[in-house]
PDB file of N, CA and C in Angstrom:
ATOM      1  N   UNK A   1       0.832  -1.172   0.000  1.00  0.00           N
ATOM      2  CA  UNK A   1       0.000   0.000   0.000  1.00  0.00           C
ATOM      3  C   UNK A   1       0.877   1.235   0.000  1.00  0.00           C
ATOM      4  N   UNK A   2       0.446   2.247  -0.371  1.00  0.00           N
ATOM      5  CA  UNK A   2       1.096   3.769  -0.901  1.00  0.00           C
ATOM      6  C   UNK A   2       0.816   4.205   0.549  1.00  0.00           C
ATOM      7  N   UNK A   3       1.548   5.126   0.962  1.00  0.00           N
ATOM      8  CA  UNK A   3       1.332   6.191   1.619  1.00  0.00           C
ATOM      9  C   UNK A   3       0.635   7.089   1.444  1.00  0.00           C
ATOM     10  N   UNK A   4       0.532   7.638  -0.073  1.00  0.00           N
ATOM     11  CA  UNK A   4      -0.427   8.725  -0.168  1.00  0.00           C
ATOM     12  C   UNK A   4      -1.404   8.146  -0.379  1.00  0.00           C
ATOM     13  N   UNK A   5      -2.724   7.943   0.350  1.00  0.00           N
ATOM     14  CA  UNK A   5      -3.887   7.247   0.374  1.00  0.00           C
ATOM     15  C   UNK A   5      -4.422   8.327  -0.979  1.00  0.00           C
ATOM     16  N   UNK A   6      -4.769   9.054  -1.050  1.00  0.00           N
ATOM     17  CA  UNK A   6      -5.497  10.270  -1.913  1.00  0.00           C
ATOM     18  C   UNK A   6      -5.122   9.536  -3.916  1.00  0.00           C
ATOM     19  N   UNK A   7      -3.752   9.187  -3.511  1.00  0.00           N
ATOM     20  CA  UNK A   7      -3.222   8.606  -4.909  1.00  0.00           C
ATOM     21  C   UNK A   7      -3.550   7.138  -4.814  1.00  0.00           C
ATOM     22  N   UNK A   8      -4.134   5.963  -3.908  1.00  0.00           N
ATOM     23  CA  UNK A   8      -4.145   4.798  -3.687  1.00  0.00           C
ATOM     24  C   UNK A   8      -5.766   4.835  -3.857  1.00  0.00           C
ATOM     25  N   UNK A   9      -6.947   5.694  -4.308  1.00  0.00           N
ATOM     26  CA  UNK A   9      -8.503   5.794  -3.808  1.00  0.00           C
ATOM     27  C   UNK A   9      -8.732   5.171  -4.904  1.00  0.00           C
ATOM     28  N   UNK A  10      -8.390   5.453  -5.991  1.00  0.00           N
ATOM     29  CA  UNK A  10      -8.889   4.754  -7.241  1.00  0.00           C
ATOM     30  C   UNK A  10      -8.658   3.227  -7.335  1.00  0.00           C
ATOM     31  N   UNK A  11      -7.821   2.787  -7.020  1.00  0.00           N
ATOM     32  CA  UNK A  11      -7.681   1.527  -6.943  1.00  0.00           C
ATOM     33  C   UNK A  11      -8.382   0.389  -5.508  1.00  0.00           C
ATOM     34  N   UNK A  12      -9.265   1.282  -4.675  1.00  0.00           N
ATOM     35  CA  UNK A  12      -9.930   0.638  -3.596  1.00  0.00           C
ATOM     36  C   UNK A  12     -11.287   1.346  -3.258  1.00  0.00           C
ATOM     37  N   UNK A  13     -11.724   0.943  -2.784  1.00  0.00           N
ATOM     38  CA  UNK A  13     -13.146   1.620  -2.529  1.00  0.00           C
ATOM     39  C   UNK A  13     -13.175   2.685  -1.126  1.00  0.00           C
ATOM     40  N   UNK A  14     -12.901   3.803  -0.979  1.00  0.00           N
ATOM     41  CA  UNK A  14     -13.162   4.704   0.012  1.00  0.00           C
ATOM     42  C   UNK A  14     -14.407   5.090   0.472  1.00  0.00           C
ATOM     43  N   UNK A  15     -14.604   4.997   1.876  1.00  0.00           N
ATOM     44  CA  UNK A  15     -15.938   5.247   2.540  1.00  0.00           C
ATOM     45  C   UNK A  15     -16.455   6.950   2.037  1.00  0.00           C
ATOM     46  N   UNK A  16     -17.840   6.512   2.499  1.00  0.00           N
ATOM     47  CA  UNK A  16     -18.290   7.493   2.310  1.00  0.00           C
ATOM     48  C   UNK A  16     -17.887   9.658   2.184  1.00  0.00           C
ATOM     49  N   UNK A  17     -17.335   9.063   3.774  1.00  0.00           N
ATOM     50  CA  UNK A  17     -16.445  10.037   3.954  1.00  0.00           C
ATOM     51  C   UNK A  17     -15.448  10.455   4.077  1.00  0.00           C
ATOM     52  N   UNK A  18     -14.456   9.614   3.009  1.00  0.00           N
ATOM     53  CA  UNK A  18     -13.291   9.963   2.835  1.00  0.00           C
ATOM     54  C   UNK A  18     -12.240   9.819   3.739  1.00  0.00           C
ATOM     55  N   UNK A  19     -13.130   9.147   4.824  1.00  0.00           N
ATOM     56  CA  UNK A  19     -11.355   9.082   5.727  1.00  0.00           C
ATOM     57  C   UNK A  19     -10.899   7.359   5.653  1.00  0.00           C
ATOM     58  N   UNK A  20     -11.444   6.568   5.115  1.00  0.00           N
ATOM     59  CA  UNK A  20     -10.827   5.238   5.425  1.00  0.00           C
ATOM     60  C   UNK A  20     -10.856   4.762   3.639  1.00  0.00           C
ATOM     61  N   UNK A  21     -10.142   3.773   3.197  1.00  0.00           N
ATOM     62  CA  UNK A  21     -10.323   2.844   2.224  1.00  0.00           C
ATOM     63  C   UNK A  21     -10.236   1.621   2.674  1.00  0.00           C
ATOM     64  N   UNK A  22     -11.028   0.422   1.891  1.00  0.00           N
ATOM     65  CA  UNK A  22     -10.662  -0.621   2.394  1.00  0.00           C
ATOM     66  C   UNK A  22     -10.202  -1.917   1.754  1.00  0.00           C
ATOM     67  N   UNK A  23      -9.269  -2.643   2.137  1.00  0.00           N
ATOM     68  CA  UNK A  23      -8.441  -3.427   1.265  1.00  0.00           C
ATOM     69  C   UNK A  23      -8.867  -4.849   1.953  1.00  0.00           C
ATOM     70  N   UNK A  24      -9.351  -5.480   1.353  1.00  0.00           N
ATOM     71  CA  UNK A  24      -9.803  -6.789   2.211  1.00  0.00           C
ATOM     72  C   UNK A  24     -10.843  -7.080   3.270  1.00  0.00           C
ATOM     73  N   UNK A  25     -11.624  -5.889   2.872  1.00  0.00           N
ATOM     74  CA  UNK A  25     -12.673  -5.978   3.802  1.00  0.00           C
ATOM     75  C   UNK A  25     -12.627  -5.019   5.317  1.00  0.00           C
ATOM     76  N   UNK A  26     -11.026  -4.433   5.504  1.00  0.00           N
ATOM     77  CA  UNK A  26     -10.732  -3.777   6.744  1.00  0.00           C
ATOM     78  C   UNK A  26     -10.347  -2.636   5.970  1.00  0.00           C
ATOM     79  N   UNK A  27     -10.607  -2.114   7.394  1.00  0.00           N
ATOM     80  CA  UNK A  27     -10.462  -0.247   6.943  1.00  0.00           C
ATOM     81  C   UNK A  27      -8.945   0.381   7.233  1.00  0.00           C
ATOM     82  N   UNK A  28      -8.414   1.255   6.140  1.00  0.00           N
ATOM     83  CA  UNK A  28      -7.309   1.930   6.694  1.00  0.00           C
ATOM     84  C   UNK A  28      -7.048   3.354   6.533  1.00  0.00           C
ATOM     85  N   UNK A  29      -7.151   4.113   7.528  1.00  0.00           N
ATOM     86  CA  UNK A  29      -7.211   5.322   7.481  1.00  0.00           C
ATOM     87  C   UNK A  29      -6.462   5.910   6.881  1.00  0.00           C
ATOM     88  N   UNK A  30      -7.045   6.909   5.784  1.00  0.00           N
ATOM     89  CA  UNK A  30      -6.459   7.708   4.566  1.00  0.00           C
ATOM     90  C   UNK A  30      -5.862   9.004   5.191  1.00  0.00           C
ATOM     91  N   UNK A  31      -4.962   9.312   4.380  1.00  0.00           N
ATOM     92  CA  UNK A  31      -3.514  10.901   4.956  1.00  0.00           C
ATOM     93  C   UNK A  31      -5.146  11.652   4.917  1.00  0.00           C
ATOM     94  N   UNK A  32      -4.278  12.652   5.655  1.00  0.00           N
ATOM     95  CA  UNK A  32      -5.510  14.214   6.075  1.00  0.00           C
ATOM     96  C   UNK A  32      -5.280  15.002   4.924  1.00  0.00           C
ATOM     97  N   UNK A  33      -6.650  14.831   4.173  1.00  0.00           N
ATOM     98  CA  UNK A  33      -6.078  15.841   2.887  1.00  0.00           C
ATOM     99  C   UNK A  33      -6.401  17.318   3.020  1.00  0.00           C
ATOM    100  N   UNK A  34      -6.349  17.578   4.576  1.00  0.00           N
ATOM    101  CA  UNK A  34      -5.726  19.048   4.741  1.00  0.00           C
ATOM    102  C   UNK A  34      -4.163  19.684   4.557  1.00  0.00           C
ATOM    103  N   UNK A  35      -3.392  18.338   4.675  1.00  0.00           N
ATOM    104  CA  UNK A  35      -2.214  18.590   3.839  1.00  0.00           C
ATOM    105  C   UNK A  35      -1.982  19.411   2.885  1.00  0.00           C
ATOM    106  N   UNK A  36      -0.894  20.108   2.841  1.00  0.00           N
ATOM    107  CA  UNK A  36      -0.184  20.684   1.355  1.00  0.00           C
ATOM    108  C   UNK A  36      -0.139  19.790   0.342  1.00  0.00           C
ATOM    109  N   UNK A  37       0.228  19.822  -0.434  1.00  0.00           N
ATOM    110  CA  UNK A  37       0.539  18.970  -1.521  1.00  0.00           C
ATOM    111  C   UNK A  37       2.072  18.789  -1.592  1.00  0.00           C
ATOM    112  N   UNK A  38       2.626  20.014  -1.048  1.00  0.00           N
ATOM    113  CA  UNK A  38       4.381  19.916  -0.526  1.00  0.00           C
ATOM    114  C   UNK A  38       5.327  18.947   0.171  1.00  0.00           C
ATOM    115  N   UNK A  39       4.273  19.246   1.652  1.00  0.00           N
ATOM    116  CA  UNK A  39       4.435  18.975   2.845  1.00  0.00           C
ATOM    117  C   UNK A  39       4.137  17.538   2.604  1.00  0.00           C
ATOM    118  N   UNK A  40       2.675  17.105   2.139  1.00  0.00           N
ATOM    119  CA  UNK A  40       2.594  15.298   1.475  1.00  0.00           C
ATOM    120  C   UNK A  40       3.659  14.569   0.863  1.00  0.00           C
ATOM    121  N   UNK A  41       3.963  15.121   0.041  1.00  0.00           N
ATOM    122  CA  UNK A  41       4.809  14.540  -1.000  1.00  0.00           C
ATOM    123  C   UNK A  41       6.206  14.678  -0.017  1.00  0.00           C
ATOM    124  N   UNK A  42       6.526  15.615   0.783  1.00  0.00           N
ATOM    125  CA  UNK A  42       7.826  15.186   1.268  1.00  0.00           C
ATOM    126  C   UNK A  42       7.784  14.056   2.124  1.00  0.00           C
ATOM    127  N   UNK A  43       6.846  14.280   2.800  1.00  0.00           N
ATOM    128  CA  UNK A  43       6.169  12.901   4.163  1.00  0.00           C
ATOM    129  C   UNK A  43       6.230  11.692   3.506  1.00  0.00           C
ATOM    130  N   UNK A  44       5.430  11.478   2.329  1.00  0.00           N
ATOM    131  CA  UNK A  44       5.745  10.195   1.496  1.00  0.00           C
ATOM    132  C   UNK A  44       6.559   9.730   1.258  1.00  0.00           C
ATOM    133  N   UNK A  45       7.777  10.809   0.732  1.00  0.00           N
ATOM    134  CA  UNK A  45       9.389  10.460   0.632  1.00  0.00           C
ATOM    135  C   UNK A  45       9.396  10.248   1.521  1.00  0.00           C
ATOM    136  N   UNK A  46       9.446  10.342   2.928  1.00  0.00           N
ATOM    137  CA  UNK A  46      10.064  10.011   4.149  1.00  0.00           C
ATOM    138  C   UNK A  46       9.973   9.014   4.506  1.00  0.00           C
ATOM    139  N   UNK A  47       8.611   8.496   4.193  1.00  0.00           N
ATOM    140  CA  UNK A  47       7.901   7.038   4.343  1.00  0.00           C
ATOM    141  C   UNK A  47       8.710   6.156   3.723  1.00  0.00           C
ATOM    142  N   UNK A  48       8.492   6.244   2.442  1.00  0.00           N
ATOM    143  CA  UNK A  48       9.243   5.174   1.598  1.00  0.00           C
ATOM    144  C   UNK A  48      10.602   5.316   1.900  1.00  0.00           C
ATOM    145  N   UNK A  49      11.570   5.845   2.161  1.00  0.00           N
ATOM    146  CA  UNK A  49      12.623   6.219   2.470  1.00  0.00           C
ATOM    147  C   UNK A  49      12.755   4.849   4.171  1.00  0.00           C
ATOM    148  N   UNK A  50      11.755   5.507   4.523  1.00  0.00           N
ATOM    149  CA  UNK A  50      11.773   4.595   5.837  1.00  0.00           C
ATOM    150  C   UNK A  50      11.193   3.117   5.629  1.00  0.00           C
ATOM    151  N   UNK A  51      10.374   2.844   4.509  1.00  0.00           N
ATOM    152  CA  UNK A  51      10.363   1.127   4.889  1.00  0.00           C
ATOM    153  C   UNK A  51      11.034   0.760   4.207  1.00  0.00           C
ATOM    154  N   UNK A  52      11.910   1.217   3.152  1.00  0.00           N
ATOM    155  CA  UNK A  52      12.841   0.739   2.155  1.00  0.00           C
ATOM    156  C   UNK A  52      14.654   0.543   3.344  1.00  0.00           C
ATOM    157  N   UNK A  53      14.500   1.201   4.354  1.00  0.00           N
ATOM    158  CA  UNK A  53      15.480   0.993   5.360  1.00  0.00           C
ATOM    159  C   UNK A  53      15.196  -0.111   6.248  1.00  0.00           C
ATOM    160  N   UNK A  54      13.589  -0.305   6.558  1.00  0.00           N
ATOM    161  CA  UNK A  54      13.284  -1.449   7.273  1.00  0.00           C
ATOM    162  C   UNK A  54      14.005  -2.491   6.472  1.00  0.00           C
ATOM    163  N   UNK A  55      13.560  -2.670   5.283  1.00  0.00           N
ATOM    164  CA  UNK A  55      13.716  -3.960   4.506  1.00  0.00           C
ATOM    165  C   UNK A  55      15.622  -3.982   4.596  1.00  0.00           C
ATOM    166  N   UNK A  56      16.236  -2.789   4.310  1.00  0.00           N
ATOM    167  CA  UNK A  56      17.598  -3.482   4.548  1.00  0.00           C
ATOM    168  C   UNK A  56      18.144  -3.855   5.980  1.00  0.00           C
ATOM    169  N   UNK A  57      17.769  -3.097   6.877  1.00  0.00           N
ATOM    170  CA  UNK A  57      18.058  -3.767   8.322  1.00  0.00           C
ATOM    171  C   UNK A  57      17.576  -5.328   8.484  1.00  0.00           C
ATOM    172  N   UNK A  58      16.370  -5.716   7.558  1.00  0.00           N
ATOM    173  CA  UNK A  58      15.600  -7.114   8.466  1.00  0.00           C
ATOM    174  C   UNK A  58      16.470  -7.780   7.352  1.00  0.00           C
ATOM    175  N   UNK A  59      17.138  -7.469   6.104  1.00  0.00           N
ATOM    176  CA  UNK A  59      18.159  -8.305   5.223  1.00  0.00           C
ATOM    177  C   UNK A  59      19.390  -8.864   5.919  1.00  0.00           C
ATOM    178  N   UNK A  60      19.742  -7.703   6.340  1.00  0.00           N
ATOM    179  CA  UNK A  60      21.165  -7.596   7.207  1.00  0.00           C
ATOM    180  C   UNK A  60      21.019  -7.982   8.469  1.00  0.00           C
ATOM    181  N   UNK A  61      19.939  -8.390   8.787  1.00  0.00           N
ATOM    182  CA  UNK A  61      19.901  -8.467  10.400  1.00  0.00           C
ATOM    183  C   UNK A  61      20.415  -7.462  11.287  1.00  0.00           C
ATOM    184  N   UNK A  62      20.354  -6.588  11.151  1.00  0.00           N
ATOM    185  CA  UNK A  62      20.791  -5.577  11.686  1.00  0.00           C
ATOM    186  C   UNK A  62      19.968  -5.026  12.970  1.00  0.00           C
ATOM    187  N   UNK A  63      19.596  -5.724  14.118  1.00  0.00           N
ATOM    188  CA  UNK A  63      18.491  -5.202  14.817  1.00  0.00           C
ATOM    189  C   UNK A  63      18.175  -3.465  15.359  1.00  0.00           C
ATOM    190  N   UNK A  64      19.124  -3.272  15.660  1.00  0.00           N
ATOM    191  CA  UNK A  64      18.964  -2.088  15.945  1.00  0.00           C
ATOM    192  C   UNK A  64      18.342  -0.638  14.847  1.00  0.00           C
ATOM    193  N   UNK A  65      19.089  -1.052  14.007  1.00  0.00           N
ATOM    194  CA  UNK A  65      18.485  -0.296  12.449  1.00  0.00           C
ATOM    195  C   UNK A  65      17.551  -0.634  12.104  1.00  0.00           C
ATOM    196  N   UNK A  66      16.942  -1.678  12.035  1.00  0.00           N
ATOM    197  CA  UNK A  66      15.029  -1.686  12.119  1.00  0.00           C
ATOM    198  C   UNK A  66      14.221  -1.263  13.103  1.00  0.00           C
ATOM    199  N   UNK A  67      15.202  -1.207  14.265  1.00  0.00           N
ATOM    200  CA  UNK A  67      13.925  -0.396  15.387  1.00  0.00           C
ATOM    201  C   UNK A  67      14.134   0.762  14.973  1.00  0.00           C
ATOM    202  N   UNK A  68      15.009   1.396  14.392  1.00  0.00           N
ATOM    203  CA  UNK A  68      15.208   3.207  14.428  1.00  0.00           C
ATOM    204  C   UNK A  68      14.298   3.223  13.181  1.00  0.00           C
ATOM    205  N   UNK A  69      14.600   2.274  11.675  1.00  0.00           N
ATOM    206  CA  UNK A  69      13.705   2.617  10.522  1.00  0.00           C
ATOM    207  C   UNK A  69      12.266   2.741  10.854  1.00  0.00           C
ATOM    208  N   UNK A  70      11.570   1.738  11.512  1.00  0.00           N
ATOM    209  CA  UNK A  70       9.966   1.500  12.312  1.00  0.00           C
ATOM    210  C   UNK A  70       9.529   2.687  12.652  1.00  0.00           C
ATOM    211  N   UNK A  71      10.413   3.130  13.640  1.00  0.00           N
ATOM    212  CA  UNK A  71      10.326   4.433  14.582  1.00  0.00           C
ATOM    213  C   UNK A  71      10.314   5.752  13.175  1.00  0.00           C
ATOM    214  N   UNK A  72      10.866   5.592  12.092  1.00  0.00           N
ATOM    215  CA  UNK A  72      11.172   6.713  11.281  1.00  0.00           C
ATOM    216  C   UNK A  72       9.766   6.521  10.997  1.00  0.00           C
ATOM    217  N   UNK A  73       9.472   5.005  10.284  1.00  0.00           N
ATOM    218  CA  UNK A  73       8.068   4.946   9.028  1.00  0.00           C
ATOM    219  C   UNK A  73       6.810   5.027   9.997  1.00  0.00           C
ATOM    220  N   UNK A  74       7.088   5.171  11.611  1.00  0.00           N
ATOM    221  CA  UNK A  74       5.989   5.444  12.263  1.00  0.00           C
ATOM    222  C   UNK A  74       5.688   6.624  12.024  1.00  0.00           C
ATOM    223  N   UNK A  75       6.719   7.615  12.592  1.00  0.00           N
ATOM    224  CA  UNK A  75       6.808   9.616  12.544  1.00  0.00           C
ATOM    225  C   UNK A  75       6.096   9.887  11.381  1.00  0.00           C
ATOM    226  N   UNK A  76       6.467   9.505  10.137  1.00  0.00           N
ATOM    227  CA  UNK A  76       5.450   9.640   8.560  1.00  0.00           C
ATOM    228  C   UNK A  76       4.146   9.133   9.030  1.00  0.00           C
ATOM    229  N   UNK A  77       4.201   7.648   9.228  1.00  0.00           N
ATOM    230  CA  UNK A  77       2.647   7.803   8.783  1.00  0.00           C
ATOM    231  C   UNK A  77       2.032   8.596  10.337  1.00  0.00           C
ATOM    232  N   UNK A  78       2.333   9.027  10.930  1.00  0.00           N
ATOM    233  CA  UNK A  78       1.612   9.837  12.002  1.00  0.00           C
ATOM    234  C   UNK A  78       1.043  11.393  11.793  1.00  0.00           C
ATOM    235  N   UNK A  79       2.684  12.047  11.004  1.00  0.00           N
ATOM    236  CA  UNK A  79       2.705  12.816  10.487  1.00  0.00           C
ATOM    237  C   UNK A  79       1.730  13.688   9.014  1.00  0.00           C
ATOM    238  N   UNK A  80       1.353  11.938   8.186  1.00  0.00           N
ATOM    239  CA  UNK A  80       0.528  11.929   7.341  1.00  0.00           C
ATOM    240  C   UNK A  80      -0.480  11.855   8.277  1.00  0.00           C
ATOM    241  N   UNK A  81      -1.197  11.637   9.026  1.00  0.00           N
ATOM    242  CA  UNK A  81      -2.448  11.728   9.695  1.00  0.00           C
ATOM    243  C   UNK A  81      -3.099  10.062   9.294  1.00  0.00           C
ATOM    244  N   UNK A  82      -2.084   8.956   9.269  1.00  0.00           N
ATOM    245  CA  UNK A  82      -2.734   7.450   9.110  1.00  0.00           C
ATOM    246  C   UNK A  82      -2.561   6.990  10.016  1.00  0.00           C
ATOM    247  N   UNK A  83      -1.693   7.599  11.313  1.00  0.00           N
ATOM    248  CA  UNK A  83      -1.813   6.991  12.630  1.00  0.00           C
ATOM    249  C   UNK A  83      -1.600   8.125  13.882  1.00  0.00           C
ATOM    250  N   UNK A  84      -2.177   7.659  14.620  1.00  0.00           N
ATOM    251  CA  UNK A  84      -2.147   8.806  16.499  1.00  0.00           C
ATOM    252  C   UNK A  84      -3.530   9.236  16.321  1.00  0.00           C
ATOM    253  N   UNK A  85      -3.778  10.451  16.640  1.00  0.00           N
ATOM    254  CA  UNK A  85      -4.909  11.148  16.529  1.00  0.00           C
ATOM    255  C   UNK A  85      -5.935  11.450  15.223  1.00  0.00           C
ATOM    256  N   UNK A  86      -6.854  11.126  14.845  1.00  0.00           N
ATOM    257  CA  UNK A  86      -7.549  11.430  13.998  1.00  0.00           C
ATOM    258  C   UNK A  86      -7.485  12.980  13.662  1.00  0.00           C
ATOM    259  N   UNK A  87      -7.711  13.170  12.338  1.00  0.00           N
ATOM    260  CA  UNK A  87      -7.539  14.301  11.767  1.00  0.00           C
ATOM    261  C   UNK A  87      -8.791  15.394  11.400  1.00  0.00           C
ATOM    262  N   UNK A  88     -10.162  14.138  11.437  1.00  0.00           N
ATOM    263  CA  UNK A  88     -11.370  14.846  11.676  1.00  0.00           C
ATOM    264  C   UNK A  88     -12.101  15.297  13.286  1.00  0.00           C
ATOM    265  N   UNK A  89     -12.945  16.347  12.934  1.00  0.00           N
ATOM    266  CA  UNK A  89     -13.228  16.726  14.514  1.00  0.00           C
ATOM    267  C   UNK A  89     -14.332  16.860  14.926  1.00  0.00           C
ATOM    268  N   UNK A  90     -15.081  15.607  14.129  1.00  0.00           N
ATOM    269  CA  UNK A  90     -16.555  15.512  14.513  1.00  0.00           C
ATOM    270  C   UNK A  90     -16.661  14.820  15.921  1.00  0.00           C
ATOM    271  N   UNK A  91     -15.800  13.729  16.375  1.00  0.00           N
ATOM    272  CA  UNK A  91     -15.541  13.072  17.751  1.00  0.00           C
ATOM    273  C   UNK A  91     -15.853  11.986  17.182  1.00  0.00           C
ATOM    274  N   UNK A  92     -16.012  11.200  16.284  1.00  0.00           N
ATOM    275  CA  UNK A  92     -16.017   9.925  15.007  1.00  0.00           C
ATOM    276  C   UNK A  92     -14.608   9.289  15.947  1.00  0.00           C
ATOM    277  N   UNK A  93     -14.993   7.919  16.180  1.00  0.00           N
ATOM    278  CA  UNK A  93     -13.815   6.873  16.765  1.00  0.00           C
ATOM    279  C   UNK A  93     -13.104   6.758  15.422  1.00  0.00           C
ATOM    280  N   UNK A  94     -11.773   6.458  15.814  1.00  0.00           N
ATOM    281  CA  UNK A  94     -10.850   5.525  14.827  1.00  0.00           C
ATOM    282  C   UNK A  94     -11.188   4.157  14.777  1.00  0.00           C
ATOM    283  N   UNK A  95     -11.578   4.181  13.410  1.00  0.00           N
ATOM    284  CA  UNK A  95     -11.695   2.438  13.177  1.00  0.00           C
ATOM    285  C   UNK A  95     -10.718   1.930  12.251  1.00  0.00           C
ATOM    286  N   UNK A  96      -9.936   2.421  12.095  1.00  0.00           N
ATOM    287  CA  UNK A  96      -8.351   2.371  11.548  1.00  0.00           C
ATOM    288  C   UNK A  96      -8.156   0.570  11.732  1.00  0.00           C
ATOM    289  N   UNK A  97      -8.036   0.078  10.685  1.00  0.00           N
ATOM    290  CA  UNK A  97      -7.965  -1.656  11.172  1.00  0.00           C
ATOM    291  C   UNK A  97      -9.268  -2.483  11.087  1.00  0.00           C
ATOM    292  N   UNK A  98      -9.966  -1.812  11.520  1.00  0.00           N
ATOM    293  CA  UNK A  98     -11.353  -2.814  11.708  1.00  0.00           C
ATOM    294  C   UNK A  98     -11.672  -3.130  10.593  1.00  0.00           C
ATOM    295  N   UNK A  99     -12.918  -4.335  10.585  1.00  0.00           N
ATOM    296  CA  UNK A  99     -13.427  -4.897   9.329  1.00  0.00           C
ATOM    297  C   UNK A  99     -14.255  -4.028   9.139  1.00  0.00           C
ATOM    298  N   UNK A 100     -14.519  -3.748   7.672  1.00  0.00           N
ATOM    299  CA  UNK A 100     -15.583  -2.672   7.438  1.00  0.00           C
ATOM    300  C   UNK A 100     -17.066  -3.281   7.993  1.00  0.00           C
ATOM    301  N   UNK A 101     -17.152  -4.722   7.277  1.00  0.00           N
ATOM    302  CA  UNK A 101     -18.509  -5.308   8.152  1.00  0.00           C
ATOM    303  C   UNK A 101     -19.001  -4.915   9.546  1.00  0.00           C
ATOM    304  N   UNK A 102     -17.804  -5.238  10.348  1.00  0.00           N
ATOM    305  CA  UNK A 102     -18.421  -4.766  11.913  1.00  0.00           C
ATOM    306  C   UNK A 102     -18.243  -3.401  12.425  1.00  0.00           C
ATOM    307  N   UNK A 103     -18.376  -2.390  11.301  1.00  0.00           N
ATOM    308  CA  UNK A 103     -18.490  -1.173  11.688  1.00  0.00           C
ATOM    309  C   UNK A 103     -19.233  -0.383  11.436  1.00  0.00           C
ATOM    310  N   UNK A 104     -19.320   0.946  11.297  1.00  0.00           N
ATOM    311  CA  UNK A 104     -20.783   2.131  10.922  1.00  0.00           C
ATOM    312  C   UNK A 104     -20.623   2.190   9.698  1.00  0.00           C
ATOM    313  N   UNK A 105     -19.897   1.616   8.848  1.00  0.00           N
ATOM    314  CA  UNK A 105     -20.192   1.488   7.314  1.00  0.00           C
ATOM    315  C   UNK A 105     -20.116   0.442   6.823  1.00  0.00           C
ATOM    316  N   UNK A 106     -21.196  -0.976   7.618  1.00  0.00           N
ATOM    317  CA  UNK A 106     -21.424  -2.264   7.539  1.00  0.00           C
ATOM    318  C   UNK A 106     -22.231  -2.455   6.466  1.00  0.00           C
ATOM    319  N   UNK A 107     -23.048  -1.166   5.692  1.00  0.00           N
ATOM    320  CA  UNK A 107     -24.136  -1.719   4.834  1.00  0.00           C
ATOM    321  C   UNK A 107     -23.464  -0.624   3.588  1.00  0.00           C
ATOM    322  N   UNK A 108     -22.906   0.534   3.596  1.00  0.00           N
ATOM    323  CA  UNK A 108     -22.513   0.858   2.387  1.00  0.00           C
ATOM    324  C   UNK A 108     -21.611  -0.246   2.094  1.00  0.00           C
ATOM    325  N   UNK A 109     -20.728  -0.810   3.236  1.00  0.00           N
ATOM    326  CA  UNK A 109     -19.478  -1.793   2.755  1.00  0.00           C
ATOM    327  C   UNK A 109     -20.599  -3.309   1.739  1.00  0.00           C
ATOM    328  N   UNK A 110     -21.696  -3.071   2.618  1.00  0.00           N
ATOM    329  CA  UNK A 110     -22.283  -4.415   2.148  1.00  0.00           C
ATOM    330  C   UNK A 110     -22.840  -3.878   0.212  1.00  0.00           C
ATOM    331  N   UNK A 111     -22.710  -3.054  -0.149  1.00  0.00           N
ATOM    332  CA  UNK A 111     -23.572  -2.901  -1.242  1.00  0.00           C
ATOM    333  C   UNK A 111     -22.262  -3.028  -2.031  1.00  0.00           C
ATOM    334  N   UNK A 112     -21.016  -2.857  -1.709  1.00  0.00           N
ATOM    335  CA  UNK A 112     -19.908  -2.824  -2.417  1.00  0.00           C
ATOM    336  C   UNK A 112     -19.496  -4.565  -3.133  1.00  0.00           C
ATOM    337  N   UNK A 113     -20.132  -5.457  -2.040  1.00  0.00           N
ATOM    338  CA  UNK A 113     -19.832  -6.833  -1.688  1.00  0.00           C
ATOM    339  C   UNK A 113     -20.357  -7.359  -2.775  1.00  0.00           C
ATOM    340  N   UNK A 114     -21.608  -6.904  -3.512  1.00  0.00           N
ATOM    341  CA  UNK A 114     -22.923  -7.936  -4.404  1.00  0.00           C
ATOM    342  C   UNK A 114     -21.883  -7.376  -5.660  1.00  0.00           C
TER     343      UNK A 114
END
């Protein structure tokens, strides 16, 4: 999956309201497209930058350099608004993860299903 959720929508079905897509039936919360378009695109670099370091630390065995890369590709996606605090401010829970079935978009998810 992309980091920039906004560039990943076409290829998955996004809820109603724009904050989750879902890939397998579970939901994953899409970047805050109150973002720049600047500020995104550098965060993304940062991202990929950071799991492309995971993958050489877990090559190399390198333990320590995968906890620092994790810790980097966490700061992005936090930073992108796909993890910590939600980015909308209606008081809407994070269902970040959940199956779309067992959640408040159990029946738009269901019309997607037929």
């Amino acid at each position: 999956m992309t980091a920039d959720r906004s560039a990943a929508a076409p290829d998955y079905p996004v809820t109603p309201d724009g904050r989750y897509f879902v890939v397998r039936g579970r939901l994953w919360r899409r970047s805050n497209p109150a973002l720049a378009a600047d500020v995104r695109t550098a965060l993304v670099k940062e991202l990929m930058d950071a799991r492309r370091a995971v993958g050489v630390a877990l090559r190399s065995g390198d333990g320590a350099g995968e906890t620092q890369a994790r810790r980097q590709v966490d700061q992005a996606k936090r930073a992108l608004g796909e993890r910590g605090p939600v980015w909308w401010e209606d008081g809407a829970p994070d269902l970040n993860r959940h199956m779309a079935r067992n959640t408040p978009y159990a029946s738009w998810f269901a019309t997607l299903e037929r």
